[in-house]
N, C-alpha and C. Protein backbone atom coordinates (compact mmCIF):
# COMPACT_ATOMS: atom_id res chain seq x y z
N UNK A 1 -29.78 -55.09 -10.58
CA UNK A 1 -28.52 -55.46 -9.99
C UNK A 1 -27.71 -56.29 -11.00
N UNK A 2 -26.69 -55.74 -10.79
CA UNK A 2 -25.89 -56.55 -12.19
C UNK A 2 -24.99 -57.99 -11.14
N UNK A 3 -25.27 -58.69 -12.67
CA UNK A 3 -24.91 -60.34 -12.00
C UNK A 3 -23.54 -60.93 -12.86
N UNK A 4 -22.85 -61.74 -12.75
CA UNK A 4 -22.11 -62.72 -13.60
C UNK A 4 -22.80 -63.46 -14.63
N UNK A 5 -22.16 -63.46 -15.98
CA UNK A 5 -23.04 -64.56 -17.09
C UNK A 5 -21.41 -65.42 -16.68
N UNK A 6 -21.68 -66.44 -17.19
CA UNK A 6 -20.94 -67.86 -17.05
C UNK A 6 -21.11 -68.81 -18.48
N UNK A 7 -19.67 -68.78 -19.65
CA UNK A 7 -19.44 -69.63 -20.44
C UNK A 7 -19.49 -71.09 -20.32
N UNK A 8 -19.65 -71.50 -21.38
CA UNK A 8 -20.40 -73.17 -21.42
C UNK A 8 -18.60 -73.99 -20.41
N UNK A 9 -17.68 -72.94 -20.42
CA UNK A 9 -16.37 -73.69 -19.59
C UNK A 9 -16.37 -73.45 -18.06
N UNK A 10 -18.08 -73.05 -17.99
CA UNK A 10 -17.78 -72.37 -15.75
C UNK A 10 -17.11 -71.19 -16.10
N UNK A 11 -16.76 -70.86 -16.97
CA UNK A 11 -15.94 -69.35 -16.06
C UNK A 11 -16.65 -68.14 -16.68
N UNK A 12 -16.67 -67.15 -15.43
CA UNK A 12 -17.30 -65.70 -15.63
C UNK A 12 -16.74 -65.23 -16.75
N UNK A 13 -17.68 -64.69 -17.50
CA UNK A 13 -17.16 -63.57 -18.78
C UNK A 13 -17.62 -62.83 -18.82
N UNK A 14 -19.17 -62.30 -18.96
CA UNK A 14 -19.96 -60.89 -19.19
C UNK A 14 -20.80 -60.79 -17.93
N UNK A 15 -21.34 -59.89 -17.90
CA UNK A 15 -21.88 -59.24 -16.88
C UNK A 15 -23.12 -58.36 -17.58
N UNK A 16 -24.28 -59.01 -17.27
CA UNK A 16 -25.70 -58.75 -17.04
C UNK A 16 -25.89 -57.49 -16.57
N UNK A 17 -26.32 -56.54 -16.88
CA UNK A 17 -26.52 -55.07 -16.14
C UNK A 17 -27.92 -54.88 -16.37
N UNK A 18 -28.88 -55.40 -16.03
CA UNK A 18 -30.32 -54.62 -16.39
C UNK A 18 -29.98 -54.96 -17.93
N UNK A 19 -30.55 -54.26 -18.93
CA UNK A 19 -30.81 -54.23 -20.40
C UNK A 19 -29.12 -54.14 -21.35
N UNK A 20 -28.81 -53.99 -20.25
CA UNK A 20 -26.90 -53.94 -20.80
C UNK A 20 -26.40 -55.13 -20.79
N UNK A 21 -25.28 -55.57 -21.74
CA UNK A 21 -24.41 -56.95 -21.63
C UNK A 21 -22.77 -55.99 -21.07
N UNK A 22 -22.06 -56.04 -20.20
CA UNK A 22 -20.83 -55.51 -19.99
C UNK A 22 -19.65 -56.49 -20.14
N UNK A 23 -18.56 -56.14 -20.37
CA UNK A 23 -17.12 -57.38 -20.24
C UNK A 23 -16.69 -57.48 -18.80
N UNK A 24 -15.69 -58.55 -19.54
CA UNK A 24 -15.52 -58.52 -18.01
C UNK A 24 -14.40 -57.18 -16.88
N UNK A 25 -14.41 -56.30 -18.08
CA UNK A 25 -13.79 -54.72 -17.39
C UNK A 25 -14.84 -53.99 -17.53
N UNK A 26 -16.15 -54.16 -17.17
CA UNK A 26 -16.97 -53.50 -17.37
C UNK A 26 -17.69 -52.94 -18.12
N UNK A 27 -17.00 -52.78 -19.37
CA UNK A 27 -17.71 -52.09 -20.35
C UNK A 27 -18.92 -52.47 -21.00
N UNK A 28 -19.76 -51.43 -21.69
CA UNK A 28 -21.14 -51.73 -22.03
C UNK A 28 -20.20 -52.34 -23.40
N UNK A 29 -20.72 -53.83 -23.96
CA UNK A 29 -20.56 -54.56 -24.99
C UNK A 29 -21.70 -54.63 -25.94
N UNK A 30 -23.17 -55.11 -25.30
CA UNK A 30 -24.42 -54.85 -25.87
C UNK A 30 -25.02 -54.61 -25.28
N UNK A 31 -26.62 -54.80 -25.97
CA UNK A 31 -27.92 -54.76 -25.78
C UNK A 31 -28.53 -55.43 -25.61
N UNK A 32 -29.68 -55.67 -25.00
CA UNK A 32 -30.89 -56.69 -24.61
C UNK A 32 -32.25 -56.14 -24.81
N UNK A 33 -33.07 -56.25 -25.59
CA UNK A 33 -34.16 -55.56 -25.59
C UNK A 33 -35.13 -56.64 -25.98
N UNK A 34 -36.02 -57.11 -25.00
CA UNK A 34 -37.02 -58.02 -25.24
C UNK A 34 -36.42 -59.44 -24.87
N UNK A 35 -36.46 -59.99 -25.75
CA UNK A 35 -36.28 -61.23 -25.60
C UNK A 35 -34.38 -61.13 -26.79
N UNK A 36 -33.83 -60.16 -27.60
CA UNK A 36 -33.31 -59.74 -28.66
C UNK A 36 -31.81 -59.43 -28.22
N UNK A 37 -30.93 -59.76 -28.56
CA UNK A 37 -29.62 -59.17 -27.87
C UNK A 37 -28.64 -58.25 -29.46
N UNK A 38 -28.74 -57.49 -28.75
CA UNK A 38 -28.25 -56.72 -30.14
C UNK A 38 -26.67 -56.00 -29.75
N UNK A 39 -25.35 -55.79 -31.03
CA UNK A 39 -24.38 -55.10 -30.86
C UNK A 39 -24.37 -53.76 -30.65
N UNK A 40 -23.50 -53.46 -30.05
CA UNK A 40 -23.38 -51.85 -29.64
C UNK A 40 -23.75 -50.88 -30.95
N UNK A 41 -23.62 -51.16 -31.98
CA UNK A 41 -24.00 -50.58 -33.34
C UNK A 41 -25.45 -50.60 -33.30
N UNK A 42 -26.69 -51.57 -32.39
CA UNK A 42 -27.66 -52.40 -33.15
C UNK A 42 -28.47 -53.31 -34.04
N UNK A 43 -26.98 -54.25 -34.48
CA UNK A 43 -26.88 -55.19 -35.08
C UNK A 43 -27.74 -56.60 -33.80
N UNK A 44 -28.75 -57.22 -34.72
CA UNK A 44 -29.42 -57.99 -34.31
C UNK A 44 -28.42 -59.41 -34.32
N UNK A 45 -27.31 -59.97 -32.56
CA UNK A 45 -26.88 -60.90 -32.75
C UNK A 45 -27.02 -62.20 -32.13
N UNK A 46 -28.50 -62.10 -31.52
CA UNK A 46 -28.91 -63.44 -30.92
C UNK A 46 -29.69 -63.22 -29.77
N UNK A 47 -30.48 -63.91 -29.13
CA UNK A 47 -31.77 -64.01 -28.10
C UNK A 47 -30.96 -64.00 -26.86
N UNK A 48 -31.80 -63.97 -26.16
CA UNK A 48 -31.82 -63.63 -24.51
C UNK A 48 -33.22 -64.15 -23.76
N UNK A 49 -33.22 -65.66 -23.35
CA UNK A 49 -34.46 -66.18 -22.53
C UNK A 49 -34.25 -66.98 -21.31
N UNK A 50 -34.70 -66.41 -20.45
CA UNK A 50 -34.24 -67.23 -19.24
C UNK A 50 -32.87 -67.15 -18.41
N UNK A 51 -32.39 -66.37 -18.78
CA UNK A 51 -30.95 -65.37 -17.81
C UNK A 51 -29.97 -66.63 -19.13
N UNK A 52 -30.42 -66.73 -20.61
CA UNK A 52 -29.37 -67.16 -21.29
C UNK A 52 -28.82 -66.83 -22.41
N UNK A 53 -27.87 -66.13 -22.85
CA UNK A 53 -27.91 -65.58 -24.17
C UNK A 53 -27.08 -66.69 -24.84
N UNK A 54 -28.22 -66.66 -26.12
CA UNK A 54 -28.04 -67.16 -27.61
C UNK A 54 -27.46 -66.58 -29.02
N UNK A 55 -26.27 -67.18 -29.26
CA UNK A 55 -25.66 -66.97 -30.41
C UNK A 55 -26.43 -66.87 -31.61
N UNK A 56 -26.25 -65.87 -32.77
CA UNK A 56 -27.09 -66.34 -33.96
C UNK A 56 -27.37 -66.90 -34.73
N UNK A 57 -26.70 -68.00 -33.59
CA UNK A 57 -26.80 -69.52 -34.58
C UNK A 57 -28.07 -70.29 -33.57
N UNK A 58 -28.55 -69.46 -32.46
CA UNK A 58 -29.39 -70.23 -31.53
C UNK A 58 -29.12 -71.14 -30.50
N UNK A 59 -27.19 -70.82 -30.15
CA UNK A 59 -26.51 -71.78 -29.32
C UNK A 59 -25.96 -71.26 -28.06
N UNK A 60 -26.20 -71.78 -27.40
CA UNK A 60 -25.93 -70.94 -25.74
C UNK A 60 -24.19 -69.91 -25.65
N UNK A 61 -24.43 -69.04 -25.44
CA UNK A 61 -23.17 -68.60 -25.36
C UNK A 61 -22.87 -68.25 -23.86
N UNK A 62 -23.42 -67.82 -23.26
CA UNK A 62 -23.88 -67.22 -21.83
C UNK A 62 -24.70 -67.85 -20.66
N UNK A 63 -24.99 -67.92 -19.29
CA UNK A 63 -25.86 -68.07 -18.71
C UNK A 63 -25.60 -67.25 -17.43
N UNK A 64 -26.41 -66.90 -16.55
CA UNK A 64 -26.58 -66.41 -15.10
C UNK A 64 -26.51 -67.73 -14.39
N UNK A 65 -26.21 -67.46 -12.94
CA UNK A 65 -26.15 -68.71 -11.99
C UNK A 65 -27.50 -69.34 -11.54
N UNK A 66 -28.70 -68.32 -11.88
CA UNK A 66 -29.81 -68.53 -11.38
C UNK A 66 -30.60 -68.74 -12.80
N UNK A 67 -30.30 -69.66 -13.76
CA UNK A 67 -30.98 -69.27 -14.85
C UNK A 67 -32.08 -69.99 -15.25
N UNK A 68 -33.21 -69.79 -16.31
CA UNK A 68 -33.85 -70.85 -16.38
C UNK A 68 -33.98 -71.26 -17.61
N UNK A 69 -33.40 -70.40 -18.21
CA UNK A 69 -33.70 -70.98 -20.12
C UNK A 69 -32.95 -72.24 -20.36
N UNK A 70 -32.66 -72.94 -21.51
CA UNK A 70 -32.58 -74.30 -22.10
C UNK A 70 -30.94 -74.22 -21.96
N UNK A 71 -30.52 -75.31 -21.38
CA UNK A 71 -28.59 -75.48 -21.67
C UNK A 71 -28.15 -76.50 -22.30
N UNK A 72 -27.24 -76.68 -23.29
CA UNK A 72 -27.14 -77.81 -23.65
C UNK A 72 -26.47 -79.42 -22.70
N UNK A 73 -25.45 -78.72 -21.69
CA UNK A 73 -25.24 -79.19 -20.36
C UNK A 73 -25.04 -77.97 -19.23
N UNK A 74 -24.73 -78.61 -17.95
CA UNK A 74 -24.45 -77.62 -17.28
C UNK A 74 -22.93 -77.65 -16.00
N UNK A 75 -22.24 -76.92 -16.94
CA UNK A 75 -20.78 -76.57 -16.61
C UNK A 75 -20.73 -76.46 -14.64
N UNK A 76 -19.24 -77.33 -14.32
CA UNK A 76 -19.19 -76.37 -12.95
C UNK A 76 -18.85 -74.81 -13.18
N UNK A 77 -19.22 -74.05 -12.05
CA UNK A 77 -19.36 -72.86 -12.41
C UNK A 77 -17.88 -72.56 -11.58
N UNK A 78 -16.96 -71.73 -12.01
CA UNK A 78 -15.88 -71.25 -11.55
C UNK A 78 -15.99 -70.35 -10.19
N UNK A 79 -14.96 -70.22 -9.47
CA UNK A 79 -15.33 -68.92 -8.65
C UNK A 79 -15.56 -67.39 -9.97
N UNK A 80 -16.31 -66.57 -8.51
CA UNK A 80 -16.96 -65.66 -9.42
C UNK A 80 -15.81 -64.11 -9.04
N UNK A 81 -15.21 -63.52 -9.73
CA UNK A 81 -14.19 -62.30 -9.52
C UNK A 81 -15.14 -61.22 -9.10
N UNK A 82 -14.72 -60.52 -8.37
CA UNK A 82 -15.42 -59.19 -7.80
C UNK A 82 -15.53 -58.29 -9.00
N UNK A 83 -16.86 -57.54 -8.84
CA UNK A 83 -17.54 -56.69 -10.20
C UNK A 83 -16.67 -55.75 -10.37
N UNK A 84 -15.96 -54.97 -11.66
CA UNK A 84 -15.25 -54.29 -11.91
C UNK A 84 -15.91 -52.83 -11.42
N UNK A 85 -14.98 -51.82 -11.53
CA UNK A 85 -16.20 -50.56 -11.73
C UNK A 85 -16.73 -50.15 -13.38
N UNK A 86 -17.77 -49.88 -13.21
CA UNK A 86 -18.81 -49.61 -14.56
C UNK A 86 -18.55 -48.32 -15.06
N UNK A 87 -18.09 -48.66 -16.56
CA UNK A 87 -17.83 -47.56 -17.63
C UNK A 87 -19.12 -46.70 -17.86
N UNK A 88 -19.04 -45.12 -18.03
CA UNK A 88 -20.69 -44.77 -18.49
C UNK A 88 -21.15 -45.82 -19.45
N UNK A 89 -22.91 -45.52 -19.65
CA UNK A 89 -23.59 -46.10 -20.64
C UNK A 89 -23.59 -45.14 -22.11
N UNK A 90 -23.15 -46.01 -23.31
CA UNK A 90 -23.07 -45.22 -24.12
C UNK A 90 -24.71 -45.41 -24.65
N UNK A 91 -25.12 -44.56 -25.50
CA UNK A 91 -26.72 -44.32 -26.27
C UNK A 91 -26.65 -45.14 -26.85
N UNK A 92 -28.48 -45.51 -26.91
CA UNK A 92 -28.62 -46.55 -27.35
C UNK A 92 -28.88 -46.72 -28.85
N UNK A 93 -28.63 -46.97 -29.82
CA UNK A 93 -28.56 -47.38 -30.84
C UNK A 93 -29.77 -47.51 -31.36
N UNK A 94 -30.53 -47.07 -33.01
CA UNK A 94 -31.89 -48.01 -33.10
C UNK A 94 -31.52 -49.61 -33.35
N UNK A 95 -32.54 -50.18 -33.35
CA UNK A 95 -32.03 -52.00 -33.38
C UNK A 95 -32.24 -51.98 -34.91
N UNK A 96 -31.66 -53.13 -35.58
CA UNK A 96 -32.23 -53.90 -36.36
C UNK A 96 -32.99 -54.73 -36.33
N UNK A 97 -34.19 -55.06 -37.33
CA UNK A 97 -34.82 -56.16 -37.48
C UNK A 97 -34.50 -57.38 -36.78
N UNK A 98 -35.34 -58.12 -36.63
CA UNK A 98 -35.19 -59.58 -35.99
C UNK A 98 -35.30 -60.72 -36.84
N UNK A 99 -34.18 -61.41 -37.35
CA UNK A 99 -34.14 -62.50 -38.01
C UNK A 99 -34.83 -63.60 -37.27
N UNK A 100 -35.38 -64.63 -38.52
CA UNK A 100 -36.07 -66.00 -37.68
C UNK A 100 -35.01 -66.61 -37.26
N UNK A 101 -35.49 -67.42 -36.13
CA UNK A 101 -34.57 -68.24 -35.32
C UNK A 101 -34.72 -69.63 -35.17
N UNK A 102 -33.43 -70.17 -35.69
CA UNK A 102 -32.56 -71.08 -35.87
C UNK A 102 -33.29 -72.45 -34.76
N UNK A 103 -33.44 -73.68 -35.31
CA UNK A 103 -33.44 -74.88 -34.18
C UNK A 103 -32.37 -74.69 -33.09
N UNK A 104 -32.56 -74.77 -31.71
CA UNK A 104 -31.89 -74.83 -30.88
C UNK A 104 -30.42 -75.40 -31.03
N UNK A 105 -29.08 -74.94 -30.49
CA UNK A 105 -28.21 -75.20 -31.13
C UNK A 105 -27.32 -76.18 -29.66
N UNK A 106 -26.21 -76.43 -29.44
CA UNK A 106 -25.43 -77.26 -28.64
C UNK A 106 -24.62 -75.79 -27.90
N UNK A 107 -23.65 -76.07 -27.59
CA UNK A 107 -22.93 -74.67 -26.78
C UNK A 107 -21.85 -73.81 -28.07
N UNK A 108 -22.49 -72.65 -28.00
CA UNK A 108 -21.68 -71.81 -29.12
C UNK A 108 -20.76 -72.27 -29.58
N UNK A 109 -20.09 -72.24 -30.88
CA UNK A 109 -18.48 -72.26 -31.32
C UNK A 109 -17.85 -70.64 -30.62
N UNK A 110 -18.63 -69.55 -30.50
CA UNK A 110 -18.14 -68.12 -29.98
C UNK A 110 -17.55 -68.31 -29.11
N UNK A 111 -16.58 -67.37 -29.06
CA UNK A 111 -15.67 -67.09 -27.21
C UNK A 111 -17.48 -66.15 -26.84
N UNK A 112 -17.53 -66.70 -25.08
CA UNK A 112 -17.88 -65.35 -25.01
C UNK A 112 -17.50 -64.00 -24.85
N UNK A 113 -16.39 -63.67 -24.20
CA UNK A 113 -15.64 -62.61 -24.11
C UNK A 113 -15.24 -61.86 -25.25
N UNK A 114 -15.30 -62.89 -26.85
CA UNK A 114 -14.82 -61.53 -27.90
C UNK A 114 -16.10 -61.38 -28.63
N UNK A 115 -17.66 -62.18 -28.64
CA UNK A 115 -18.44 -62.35 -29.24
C UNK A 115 -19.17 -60.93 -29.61
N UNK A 116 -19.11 -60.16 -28.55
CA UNK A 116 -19.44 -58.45 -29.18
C UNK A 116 -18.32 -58.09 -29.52
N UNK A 117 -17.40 -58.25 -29.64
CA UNK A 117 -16.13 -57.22 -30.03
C UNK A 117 -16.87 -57.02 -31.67
């Protein structure tokens, strides 16, 4: 079931789909595979633990409302906009390698909304 992710400012930006990251018009943006969040290309650009995705700098960019991974604080959460309708899924890409990861970081410098563009 796809959910709302929520920027370190409370407000909805991406959307969680199962192994998909979508915008907030729906579209498939990335990947999630493992613990690994990768670009629509398969460019390796940061973790995913605990309903939270991490920049590749190791800094929160994302969270779910129900989450449990590490935050650096925790934002009021905005109202949440009704789910767009969902663009097909485009194929999946092979991944790249997995770079080592970074000491835990404070809340991204990234927008989340252009961070896969």
């Amino acid at each position: 079931m796809a959910e709302w992710m929520f920027d370190g400012r409370g407000k909805a930006s991406l959307i969680l789909d199962g192994n998909k990251v979508r915008d907030s018009r729906g579209q498939v943006v990335g990947w999630i595979n493992g613990s690994n969040v990768y670009s629509l290309n398969g460019n390796h650009i940061g973790w995913f633990e605990g309903g939270v995705i991490y920049d590749s700098d190791n800094s929160a960019l994302a969270f779910t409302r129900n989450r449990t991974g590490s935050l650096p604080s925790v934002p009021g959460i905005g109202g949440t906009p009704g789910m767009p309708g969902f663009s097909g899924t485009p194929g999946r890409p092979g991944f790249s390698g997995t770079p080592g990861k970074p000491g835990r970081g404070g809340w991204s410098r990234h927008n989340a909304e252009t961070y896969f563009a």
